[in-house]
C-alpha atoms as a PDB file:
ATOM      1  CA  UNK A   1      19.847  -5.421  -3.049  1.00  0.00           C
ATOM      2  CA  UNK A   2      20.181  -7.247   0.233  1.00  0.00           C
ATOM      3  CA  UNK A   3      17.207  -7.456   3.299  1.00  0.00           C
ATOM      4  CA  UNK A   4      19.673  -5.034   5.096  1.00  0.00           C
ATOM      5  CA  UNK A   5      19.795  -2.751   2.099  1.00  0.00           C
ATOM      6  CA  UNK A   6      15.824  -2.713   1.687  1.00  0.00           C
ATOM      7  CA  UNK A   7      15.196  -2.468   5.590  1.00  0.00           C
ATOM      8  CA  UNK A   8      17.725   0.697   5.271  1.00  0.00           C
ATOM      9  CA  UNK A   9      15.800   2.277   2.733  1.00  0.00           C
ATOM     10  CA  UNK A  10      12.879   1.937   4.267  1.00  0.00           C
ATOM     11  CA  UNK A  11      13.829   3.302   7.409  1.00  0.00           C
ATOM     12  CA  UNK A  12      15.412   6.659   5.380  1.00  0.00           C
ATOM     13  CA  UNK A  13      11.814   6.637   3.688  1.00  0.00           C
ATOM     14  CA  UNK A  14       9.769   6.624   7.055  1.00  0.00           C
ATOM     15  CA  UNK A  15      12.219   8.834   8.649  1.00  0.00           C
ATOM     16  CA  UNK A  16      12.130  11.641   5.607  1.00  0.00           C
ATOM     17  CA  UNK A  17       8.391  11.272   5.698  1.00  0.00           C
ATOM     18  CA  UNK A  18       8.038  11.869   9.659  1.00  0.00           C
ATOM     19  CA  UNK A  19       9.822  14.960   9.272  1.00  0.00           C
ATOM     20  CA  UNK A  20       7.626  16.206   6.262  1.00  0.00           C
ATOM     21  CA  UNK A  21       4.635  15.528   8.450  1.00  0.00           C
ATOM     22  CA  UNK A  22       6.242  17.807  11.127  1.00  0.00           C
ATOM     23  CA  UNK A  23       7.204  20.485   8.657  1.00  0.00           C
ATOM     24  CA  UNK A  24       4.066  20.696   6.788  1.00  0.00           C
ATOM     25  CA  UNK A  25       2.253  20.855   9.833  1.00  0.00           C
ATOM     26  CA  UNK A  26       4.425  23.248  11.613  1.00  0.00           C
ATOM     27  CA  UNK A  27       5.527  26.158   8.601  1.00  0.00           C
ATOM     28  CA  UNK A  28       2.519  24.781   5.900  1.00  0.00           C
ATOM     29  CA  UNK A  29       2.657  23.728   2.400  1.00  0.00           C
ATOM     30  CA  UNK A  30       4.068  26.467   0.518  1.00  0.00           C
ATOM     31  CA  UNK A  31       6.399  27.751   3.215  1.00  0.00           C
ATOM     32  CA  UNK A  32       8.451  24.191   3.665  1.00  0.00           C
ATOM     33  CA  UNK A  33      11.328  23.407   2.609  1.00  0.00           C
ATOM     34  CA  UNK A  34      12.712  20.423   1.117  1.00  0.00           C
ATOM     35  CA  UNK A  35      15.888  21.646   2.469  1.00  0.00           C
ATOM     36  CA  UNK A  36      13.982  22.056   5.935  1.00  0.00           C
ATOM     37  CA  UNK A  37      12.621  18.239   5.991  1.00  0.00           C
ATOM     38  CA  UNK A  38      16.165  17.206   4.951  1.00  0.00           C
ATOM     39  CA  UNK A  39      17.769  18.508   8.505  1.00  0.00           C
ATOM     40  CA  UNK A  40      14.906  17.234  10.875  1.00  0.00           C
ATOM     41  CA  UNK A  41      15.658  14.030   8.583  1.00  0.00           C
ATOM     42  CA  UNK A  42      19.183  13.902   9.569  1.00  0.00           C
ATOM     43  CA  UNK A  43      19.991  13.443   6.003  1.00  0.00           C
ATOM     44  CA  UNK A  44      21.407  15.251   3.159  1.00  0.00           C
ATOM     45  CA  UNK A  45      19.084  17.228   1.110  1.00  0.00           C
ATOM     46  CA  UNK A  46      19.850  15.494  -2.367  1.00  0.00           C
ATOM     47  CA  UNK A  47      18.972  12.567  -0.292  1.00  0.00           C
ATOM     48  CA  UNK A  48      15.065  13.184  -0.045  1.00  0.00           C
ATOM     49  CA  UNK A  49      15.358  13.399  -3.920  1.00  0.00           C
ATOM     50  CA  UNK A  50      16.128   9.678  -4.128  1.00  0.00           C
ATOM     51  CA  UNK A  51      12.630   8.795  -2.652  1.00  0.00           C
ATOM     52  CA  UNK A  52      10.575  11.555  -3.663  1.00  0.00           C
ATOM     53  CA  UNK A  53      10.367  13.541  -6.822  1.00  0.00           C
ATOM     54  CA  UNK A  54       9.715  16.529  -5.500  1.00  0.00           C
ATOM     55  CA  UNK A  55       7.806  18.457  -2.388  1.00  0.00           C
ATOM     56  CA  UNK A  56       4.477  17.627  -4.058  1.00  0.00           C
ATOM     57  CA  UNK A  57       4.864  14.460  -4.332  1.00  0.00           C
ATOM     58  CA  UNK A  58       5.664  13.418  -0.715  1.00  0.00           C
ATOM     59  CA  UNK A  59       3.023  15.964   0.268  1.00  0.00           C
ATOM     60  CA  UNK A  60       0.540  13.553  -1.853  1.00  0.00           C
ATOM     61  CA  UNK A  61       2.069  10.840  -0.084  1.00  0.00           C
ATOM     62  CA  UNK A  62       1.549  11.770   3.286  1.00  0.00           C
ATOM     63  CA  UNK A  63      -2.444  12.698   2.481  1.00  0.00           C
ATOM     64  CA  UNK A  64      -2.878   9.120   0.934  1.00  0.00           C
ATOM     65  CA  UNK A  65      -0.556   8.050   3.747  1.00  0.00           C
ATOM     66  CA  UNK A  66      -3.695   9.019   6.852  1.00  0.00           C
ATOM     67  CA  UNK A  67      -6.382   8.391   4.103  1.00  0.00           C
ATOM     68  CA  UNK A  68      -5.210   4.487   3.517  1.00  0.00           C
ATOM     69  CA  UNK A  69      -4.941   4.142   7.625  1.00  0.00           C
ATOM     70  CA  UNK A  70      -8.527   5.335   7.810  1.00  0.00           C
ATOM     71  CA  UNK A  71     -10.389   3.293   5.570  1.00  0.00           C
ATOM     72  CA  UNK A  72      -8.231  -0.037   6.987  1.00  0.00           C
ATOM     73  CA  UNK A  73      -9.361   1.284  10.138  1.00  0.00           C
ATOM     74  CA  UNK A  74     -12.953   1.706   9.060  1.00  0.00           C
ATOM     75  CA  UNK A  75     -13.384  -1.697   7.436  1.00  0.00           C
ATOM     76  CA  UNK A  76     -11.675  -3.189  10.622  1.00  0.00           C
ATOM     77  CA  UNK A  77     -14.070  -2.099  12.557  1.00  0.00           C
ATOM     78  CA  UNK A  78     -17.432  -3.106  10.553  1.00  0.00           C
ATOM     79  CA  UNK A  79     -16.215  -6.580  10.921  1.00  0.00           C
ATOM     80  CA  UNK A  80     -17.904  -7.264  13.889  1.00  0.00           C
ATOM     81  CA  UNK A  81     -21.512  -7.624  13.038  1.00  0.00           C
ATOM     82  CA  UNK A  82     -24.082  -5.782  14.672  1.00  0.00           C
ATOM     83  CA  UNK A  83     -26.808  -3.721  12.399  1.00  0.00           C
ATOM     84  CA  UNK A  84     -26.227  -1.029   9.840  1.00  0.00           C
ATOM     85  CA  UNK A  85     -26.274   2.130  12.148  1.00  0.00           C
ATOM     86  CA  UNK A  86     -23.424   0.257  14.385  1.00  0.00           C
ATOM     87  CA  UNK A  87     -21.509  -0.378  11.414  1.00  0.00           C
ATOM     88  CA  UNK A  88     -22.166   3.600  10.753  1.00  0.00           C
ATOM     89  CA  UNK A  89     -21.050   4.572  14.053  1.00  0.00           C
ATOM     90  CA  UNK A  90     -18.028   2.573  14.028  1.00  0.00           C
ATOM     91  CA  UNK A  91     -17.070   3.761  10.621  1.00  0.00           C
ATOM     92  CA  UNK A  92     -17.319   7.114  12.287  1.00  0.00           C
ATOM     93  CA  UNK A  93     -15.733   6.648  15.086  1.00  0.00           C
ATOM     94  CA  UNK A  94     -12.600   4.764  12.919  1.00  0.00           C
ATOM     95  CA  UNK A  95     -12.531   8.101  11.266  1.00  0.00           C
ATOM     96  CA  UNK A  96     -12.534  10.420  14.835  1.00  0.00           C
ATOM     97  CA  UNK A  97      -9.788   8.540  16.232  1.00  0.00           C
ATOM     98  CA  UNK A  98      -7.563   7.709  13.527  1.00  0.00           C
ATOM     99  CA  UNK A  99      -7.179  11.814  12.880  1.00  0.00           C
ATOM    100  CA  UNK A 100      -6.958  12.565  16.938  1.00  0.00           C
ATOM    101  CA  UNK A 101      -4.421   9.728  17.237  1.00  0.00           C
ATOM    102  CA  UNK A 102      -2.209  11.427  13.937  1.00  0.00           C
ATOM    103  CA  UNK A 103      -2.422  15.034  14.834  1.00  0.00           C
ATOM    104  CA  UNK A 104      -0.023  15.838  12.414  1.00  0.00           C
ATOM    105  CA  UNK A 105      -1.307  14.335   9.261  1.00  0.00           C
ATOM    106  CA  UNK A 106      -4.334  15.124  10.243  1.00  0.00           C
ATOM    107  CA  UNK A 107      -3.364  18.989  10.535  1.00  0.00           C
ATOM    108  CA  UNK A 108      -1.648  18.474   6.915  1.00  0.00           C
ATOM    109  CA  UNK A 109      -4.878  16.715   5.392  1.00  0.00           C
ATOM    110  CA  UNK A 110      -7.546  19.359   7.153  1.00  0.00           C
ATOM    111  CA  UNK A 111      -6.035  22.605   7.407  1.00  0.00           C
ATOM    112  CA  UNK A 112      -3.531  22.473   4.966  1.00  0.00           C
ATOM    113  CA  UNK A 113      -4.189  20.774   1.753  1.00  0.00           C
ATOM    114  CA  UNK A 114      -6.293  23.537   0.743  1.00  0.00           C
ATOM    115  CA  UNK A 115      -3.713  25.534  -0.124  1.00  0.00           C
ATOM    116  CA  UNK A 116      -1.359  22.726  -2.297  1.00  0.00           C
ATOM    117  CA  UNK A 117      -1.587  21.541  -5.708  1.00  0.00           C
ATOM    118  CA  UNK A 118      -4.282  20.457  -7.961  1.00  0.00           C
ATOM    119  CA  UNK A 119      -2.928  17.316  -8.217  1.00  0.00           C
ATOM    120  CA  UNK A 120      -2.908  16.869  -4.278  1.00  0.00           C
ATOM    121  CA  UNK A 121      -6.545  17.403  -4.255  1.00  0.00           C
ATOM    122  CA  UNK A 122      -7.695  15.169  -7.405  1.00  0.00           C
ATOM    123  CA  UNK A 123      -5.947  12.636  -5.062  1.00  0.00           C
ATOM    124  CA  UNK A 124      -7.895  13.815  -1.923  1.00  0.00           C
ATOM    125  CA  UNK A 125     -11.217  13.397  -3.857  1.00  0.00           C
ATOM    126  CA  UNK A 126     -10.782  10.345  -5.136  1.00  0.00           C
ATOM    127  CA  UNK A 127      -9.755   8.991  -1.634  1.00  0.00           C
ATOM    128  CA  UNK A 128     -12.850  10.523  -0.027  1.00  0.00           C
ATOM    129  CA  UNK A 129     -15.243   9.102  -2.502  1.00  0.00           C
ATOM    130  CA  UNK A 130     -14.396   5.935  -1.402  1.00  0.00           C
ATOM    131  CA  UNK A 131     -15.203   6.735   2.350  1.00  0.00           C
ATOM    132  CA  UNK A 132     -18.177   8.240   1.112  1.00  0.00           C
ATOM    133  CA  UNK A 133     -19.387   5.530  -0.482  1.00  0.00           C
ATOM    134  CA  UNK A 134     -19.478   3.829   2.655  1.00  0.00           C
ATOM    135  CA  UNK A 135     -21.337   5.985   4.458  1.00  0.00           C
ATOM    136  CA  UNK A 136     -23.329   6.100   1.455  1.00  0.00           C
ATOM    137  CA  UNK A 137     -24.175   2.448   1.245  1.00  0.00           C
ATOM    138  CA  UNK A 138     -24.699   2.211   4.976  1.00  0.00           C
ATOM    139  CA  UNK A 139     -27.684   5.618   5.373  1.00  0.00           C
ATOM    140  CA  UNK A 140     -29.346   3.644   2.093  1.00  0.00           C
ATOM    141  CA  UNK A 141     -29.495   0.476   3.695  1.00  0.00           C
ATOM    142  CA  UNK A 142     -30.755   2.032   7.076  1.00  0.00           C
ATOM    143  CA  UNK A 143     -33.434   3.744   5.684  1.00  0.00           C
ATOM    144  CA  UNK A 144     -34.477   0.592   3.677  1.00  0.00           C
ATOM    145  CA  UNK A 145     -34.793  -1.094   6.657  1.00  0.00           C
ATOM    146  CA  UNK A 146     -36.798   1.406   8.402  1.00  0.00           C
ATOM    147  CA  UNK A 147     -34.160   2.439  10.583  1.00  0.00           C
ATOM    148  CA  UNK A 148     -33.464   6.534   9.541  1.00  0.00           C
ATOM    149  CA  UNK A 149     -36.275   8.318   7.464  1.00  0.00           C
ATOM    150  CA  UNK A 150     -35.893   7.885   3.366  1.00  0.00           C
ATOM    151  CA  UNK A 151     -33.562  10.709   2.304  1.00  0.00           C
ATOM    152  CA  UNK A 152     -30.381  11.242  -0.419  1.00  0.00           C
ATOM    153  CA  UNK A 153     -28.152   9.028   0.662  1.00  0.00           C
ATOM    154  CA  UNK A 154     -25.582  10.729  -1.273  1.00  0.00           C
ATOM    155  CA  UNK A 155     -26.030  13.830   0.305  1.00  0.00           C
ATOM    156  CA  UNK A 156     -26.371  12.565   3.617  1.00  0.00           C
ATOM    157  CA  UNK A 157     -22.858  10.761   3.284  1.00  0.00           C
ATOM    158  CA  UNK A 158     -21.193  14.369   2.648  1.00  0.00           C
ATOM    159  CA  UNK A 159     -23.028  15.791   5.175  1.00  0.00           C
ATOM    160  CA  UNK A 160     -22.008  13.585   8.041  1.00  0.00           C
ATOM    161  CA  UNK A 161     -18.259  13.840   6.661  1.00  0.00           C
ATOM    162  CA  UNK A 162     -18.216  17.235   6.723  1.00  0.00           C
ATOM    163  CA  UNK A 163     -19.699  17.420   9.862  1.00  0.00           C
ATOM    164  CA  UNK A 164     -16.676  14.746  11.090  1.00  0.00           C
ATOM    165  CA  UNK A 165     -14.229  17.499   9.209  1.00  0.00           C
ATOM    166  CA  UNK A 166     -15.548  20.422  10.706  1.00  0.00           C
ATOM    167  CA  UNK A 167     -15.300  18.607  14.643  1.00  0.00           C
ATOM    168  CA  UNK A 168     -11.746  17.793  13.643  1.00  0.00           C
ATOM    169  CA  UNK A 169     -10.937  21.293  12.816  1.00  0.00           C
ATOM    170  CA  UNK A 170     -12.538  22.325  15.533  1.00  0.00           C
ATOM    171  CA  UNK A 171     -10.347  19.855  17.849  1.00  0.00           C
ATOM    172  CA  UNK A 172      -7.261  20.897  15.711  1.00  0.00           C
ATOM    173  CA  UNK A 173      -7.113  24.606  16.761  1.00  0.00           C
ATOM    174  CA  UNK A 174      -7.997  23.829  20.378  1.00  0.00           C
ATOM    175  CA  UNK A 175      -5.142  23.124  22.967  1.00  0.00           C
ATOM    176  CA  UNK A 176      -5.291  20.187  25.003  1.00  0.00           C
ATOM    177  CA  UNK A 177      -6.930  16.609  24.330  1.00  0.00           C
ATOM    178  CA  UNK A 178      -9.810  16.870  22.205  1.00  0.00           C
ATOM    179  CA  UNK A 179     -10.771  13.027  21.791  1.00  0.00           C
ATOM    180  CA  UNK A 180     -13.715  13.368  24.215  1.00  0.00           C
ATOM    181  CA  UNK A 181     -15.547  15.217  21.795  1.00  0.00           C
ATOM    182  CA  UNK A 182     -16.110  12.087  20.168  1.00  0.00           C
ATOM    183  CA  UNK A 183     -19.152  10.863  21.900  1.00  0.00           C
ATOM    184  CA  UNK A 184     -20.778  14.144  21.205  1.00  0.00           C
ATOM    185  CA  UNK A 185     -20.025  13.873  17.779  1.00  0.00           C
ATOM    186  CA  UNK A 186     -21.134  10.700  17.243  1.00  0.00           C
ATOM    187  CA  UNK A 187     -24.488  11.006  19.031  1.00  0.00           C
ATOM    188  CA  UNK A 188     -25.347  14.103  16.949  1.00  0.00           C
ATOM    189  CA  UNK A 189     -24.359  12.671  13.833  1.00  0.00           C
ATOM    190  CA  UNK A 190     -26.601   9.678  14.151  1.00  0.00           C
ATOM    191  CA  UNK A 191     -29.133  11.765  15.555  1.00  0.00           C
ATOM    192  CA  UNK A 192     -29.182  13.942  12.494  1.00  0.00           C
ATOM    193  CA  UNK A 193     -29.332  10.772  10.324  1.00  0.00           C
ATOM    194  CA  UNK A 194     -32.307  10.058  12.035  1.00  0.00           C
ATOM    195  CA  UNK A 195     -31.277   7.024  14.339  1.00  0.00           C
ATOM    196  CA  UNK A 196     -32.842   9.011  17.248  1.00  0.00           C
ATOM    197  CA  UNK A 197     -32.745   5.400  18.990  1.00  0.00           C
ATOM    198  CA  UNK A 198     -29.440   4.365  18.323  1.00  0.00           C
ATOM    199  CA  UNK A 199     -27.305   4.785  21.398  1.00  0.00           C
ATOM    200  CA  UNK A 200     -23.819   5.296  21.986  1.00  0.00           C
ATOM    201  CA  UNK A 201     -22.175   4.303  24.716  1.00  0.00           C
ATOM    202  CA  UNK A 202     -18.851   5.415  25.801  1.00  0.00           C
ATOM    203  CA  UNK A 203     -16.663   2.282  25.255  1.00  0.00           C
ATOM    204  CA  UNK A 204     -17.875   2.658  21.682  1.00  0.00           C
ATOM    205  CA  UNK A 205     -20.278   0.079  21.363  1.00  0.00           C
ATOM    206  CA  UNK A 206     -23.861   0.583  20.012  1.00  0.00           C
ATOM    207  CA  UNK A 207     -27.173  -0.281  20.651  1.00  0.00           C
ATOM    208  CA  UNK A 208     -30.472   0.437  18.869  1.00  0.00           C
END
């Protein structure tokens, strides 16, 4: 197959998954249609069959899809230096924006997935045990160093993400802009780590 072929394909792909984002978002799992993703497509349903097995399946897709963003996001971001609660904050800032900025996946990960398959959410768990074990690593080495009280850092790390989840949901079923909320967030999460002198300033940067 030729560049042009590929490049085609890829296109139909991206095009067939922007619509499923829209559906699922808009109607939910169980009501969409593969039929309904098809039309907003512009292409014939049999179509969608050729790059995805089934509804499941590029459901599973578009999870993984926001998941892989995030944690490229994340590790982007600890790249530049700075001490362990900064790299925290940054992770969960990554996290904050990359859901605002994809509304739609992030409806379909947050308030949706719930209801799908088992097999979407063996694939959600395994792609949040990886963010958690960054959080994980990063409230161990803070308390090592002094800079949070000793605690479970396990426990901890779920603990701030479901406090990021539940401000996301929050945002979610609110109308308007909701990415201000992410200072607040922020602040209180690190605050509830114990980094009561970590700062967080509203360009994003952080000082301790």
């Amino acid at each position: 197959m030729g560049k042009s072929g590929r490049e085609g394909q890829a296109g139909r792909q991206e095009a067939l998954l922007a619509a499923a984002a829209r559906v699922f978002a808009e109607r939910g799992y169980h009501a969409a249609t593969v039929a309904e993703i098809a039309r907003r497509a512009c292409v014939a349903t049999g179509t969608f069959y050729l790059y995805f097995p089934s509804k499941e399946q590029c459901f599973a897709q578009l999870v993984a899809l926001l998941y892989d963003e995030v944690l490229h996001e994340v590790k982007e971001r600890r790249r530049g230096g700075g001490s362990v609660l900064v790299k925290l904050d940054r992770s969960v800032r990554a996290v904050l924006q990359c859901f605002r900025q994809r509304r739609d996946l992030a409806s379909i990960v947050l308030l949706q997935a719930s209801g799908a398959t088992k097999a979407v959410q063996e694939r959600l768990d395994t792609i949040e045990a990886e963010l958690l074990h960054l959080l994980a690593t990063d409230l161990a080495e803070a308390a090592q160093d002094g800079l949070i009280p000793p605690g479970d850092a396990d426990l901890r790390a779920r603990l701030v993400l479901g406090a990021m989840r539940e401000a996301l949901v929050y945002g979610l079923r609110q109308s308007g802009e909701s990415a201000a909320e992410d200072d607040e967030v922020r602040r209180f999460l690190l605050w509830a780590v114990g980094g009561k002198a970590a700062a967080v300033e509203e360009d994003g940067a952080s000082t301790s």
